[in-house]
Protein backbone atom coordinates (compact mmCIF):
# COMPACT_ATOMS: atom_id res chain seq x y z
CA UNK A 1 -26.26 14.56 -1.06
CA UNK A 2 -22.91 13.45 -1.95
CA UNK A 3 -21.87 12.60 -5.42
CA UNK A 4 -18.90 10.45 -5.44
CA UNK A 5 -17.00 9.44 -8.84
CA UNK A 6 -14.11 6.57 -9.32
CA UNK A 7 -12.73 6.86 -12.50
CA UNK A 8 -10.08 4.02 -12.93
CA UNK A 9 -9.06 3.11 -16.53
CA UNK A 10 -12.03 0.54 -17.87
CA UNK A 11 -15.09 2.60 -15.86
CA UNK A 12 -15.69 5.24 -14.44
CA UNK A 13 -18.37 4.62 -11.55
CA UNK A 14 -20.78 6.95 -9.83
CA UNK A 15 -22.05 6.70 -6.22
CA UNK A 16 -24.99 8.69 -5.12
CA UNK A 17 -24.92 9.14 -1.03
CA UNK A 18 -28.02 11.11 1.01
CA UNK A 19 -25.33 10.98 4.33
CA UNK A 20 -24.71 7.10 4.78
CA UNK A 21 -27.01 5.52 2.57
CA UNK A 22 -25.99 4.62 -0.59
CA UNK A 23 -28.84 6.13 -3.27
CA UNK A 24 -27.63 4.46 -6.39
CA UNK A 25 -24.63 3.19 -8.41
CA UNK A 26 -23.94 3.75 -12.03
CA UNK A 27 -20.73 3.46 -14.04
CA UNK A 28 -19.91 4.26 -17.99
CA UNK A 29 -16.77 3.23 -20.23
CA UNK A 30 -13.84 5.47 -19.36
CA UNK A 31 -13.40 7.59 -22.57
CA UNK A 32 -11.14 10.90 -22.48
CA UNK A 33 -13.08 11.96 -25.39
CA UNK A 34 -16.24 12.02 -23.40
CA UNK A 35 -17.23 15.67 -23.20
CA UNK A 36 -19.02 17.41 -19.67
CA UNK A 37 -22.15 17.39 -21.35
CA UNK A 38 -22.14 13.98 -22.35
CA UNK A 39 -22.07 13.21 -18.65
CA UNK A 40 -24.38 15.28 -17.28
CA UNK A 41 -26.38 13.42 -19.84
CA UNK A 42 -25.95 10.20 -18.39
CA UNK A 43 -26.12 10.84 -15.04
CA UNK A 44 -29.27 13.16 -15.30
CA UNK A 45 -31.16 10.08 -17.18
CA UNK A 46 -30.03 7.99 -13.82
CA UNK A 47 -30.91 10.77 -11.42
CA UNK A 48 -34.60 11.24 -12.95
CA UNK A 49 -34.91 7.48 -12.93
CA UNK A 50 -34.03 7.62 -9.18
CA UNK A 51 -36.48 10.39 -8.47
CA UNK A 52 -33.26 12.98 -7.41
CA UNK A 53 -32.37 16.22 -8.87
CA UNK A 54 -29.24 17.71 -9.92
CA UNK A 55 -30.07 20.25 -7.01
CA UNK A 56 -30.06 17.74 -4.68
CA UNK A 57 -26.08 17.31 -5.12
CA UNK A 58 -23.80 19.45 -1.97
CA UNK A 59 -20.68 17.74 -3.09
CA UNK A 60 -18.45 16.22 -5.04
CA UNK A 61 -15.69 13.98 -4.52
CA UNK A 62 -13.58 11.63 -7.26
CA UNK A 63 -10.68 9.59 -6.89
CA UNK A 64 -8.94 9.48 -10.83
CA UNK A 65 -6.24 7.55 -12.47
CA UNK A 66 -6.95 8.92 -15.79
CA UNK A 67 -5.47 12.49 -15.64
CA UNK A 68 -7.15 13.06 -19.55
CA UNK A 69 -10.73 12.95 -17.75
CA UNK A 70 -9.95 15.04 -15.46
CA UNK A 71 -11.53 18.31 -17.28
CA UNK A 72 -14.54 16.49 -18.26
CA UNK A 73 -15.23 15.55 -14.89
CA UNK A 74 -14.63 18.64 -13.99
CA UNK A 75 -16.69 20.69 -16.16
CA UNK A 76 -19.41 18.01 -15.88
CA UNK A 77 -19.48 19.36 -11.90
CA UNK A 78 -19.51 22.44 -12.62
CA UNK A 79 -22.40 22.14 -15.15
CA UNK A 80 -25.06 20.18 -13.71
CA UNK A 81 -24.49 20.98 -10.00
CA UNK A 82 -22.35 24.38 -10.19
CA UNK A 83 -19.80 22.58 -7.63
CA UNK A 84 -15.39 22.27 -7.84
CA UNK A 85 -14.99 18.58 -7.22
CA UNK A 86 -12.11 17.64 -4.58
CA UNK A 87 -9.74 15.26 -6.61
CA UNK A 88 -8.01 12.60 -4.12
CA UNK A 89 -4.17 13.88 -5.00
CA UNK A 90 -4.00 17.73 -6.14
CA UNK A 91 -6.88 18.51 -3.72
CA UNK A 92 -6.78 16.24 -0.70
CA UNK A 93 -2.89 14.60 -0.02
CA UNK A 94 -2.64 10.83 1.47
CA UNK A 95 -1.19 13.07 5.00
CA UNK A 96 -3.56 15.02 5.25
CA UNK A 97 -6.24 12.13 5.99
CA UNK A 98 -3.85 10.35 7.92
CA UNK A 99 -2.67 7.75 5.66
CA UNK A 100 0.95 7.22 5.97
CA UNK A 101 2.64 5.61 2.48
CA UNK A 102 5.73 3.57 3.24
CA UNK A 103 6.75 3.15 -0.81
CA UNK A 104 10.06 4.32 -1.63
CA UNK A 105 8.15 7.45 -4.15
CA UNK A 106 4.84 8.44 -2.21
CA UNK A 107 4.10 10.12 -5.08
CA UNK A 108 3.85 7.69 -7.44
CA UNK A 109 1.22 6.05 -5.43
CA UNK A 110 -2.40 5.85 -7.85
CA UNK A 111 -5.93 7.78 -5.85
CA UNK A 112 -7.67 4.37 -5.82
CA UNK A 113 -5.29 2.90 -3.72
CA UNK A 114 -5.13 5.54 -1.93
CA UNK A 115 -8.81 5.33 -0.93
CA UNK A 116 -9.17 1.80 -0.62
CA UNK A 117 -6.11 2.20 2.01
CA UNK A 118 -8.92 4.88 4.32
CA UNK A 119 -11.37 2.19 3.98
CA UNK A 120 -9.25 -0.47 5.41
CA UNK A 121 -8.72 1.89 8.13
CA UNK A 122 -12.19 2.83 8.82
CA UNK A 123 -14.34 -0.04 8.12
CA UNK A 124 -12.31 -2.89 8.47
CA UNK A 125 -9.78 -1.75 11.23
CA UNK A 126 -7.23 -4.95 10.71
CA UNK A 127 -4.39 -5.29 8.69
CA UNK A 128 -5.70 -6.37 5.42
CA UNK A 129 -4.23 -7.87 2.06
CA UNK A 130 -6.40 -5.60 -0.49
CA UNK A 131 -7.45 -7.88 -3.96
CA UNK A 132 -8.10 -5.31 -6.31
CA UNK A 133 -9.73 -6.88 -9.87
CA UNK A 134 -9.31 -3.79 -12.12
CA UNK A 135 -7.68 -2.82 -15.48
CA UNK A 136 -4.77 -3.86 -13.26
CA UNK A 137 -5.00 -6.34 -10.95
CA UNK A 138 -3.10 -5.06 -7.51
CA UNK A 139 -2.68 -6.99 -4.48
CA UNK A 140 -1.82 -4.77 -1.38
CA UNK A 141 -0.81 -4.75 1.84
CA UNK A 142 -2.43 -2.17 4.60
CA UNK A 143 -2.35 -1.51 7.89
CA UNK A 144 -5.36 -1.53 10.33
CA UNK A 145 -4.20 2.21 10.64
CA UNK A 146 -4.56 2.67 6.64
CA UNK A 147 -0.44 2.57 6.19
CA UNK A 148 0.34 1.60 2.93
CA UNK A 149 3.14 -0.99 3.08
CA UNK A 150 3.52 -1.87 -0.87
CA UNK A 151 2.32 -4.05 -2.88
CA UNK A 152 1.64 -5.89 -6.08
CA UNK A 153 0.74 -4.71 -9.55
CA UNK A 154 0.26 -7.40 -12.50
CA UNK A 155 -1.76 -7.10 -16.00
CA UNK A 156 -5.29 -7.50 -15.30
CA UNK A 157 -7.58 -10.18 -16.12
CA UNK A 158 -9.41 -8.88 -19.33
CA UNK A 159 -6.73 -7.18 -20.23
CA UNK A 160 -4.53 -10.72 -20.15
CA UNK A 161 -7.94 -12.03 -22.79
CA UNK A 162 -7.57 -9.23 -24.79
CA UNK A 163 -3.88 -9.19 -24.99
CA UNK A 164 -4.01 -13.20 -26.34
CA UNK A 165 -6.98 -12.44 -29.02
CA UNK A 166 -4.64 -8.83 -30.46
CA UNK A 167 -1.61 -10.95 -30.40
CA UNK A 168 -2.45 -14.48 -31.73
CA UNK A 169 -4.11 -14.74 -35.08
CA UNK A 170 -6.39 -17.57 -34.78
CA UNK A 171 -7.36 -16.88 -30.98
CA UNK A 172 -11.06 -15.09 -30.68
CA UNK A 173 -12.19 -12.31 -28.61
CA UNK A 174 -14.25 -14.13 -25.50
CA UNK A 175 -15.16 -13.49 -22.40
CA UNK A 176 -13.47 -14.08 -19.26
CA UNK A 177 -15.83 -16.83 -17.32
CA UNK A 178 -14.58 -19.83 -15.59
CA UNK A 179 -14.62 -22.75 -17.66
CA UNK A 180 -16.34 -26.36 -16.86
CA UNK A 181 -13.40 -28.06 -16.10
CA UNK A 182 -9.22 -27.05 -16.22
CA UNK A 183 -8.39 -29.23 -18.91
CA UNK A 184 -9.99 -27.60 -22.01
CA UNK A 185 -11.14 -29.52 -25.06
CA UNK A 186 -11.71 -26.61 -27.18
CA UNK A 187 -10.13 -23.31 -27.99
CA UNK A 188 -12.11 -21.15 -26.11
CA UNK A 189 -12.18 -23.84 -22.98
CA UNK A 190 -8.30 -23.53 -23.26
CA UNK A 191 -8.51 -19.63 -22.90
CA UNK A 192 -10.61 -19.47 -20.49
CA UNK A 193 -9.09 -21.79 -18.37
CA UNK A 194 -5.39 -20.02 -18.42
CA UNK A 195 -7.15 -17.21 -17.69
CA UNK A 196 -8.89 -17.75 -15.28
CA UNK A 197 -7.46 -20.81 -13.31
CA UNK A 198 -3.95 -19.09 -14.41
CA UNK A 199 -4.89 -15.71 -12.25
CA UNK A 200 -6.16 -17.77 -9.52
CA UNK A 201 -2.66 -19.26 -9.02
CA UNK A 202 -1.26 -15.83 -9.60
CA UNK A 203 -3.22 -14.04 -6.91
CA UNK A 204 -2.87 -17.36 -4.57
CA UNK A 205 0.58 -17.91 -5.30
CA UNK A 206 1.81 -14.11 -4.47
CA UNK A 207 -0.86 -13.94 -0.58
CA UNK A 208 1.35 -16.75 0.00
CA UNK A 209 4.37 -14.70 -0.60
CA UNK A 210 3.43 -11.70 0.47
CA UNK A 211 2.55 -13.66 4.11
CA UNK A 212 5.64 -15.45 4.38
CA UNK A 213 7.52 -11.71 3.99
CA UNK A 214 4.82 -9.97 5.89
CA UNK A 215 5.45 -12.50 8.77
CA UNK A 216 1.83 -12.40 9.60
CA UNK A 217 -1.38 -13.64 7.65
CA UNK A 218 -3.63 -10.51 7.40
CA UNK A 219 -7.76 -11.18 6.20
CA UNK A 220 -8.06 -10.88 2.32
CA UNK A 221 -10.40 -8.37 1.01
CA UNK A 222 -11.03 -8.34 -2.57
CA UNK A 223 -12.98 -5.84 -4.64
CA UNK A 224 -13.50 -5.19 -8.23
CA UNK A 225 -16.22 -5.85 -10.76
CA UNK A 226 -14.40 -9.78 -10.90
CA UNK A 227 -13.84 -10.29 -7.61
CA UNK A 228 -16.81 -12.99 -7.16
CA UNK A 229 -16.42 -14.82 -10.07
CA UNK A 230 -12.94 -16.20 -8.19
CA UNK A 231 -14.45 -16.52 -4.72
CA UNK A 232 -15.25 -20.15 -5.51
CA UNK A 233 -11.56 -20.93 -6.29
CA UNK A 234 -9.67 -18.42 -3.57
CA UNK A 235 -10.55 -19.49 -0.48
CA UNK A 236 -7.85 -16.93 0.90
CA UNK A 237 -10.07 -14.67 0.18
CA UNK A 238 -11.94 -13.32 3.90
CA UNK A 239 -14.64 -10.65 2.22
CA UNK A 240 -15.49 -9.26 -1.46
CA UNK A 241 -16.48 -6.06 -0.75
CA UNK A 242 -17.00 -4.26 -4.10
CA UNK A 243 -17.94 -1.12 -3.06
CA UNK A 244 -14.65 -0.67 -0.81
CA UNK A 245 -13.08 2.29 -2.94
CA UNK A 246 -17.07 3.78 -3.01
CA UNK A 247 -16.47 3.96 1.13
CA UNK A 248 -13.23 4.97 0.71
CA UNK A 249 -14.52 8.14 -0.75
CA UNK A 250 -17.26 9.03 1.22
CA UNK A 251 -15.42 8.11 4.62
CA UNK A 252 -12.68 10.63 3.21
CA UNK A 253 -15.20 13.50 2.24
CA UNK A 254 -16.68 13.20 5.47
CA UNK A 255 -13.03 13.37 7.12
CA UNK A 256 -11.92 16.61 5.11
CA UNK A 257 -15.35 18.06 5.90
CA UNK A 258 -14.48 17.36 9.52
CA UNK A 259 -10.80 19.09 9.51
């Protein structure tokens, strides 16, 4: 089985593969003081509860934007299934699974949009506009041949909620959620309202952009843990497909494996 691990910078999220099926999904808080044995812990809980062993694991593969989890992770690999993990970056480059970046600094380019970009090209097959709801939220524009042409990168959605309540005094820590109506009548109406109908604009606002530039109107794919709560109010939006970077992963482990 294939163990695959996408650690972004709210959650890190595990993926449990026996070839294409998908065995189970689990994700923690992203925490560089988490220690290897403090995930093995978690994931062995998850594992027993899914009737697998730690034996049962071949491989591992992780895409990472957190560099300070990297040794965990690591360690945690080497621990529980005596395997090296292939990182997306230092182990496995965005040429050599055929992914051609077209940013001014390749380099700077993060692993989960490097991924996403493979399962564009592999799943999907058309030039897509890529929704990404994360810690960040990225819009971004790929080929049907996984080219990354650029993109977008604004403050995420919780982070925008969180940002208000540390800043303003009398504003309280809530919940993103889409209020009953735009006009709020109370303080937490209000919040959640320029949150949420705010990003909606955002994200609507900048496809339209991006298509008028583009000179084309490729389908919109969104993914992220908050990608259906704004299906409702983005009609742009073709597919939510929340498991894209998860394929993305095992599509390029599979590849590599192949080479």
């Amino acid at each position: 089985m294939l163990l695959t691990i996408d650690c972004g910078n709210t959650n890190v999220v595990f993926a449990l593969y026996d070839g294409q099926a998908l065995r189970g999904v689990w994700r923690c808080k992203t925490d560089a003081a988490r220690t290897a044995d403090e995930y093995l812990a978690f994931i062995s809980q998850h594992f027993e509860l899914t009737a697998v062993s730690l034996r049962d694991v071949a491989d591992v593969i992780i895409s990472s934007v957190v560099p300070d989890t990297n040794f965990s992770l690591t360690g945690f690999c080497q621990k529980g299934f005596g395997i090296k993990p292939l990182f997306i970056g230092p182990d496995i480059s965005a040429d050599q699974i055929g992914i051609k970046v077209l940013i001014d600094r390749p380099q700077e380019l993060g692993a989960d949009r490097i991924v996403n970009a493979v399962a564009i090209r592999d799943y999907y097959k058309h030039d897509a506009i890529v929704v990404d709801f994360g810690t960040a939220t990225t819009i971004d524009v790929i080929g049907g041949d996984g080219a990354f042409r650029g993109g977008i990168i604004a403050p995420g959605v919780n982070l925008s909620m969180a940002a208000l309540h540390a800043a303003a005094a009398k504003l309280p820590k809530i919940n993103v959620a889409r209020p009953p109506k735009v006009i709020g009548t109370n303080t937490v109406e209000a919040m959640q309202s320029g949150v949420f109908y705010g990003y909606a604009g955002l994200v609507d606002g900048l496809i339209t952009r991006i298509c008028e530039e583009y000179g084309s109107s490729p389908k919109v794919i969104a993914t992220g843990g908050l990608a259906p709560l704004f299906r409702e109010v983005l009609p742009v939006i073709s597919t939510i497909d929340e498991e894209l970077t998860l394929k993305g992963l095992l599509s390029i482990y599979h590849s590599v494996k192949n080479l």
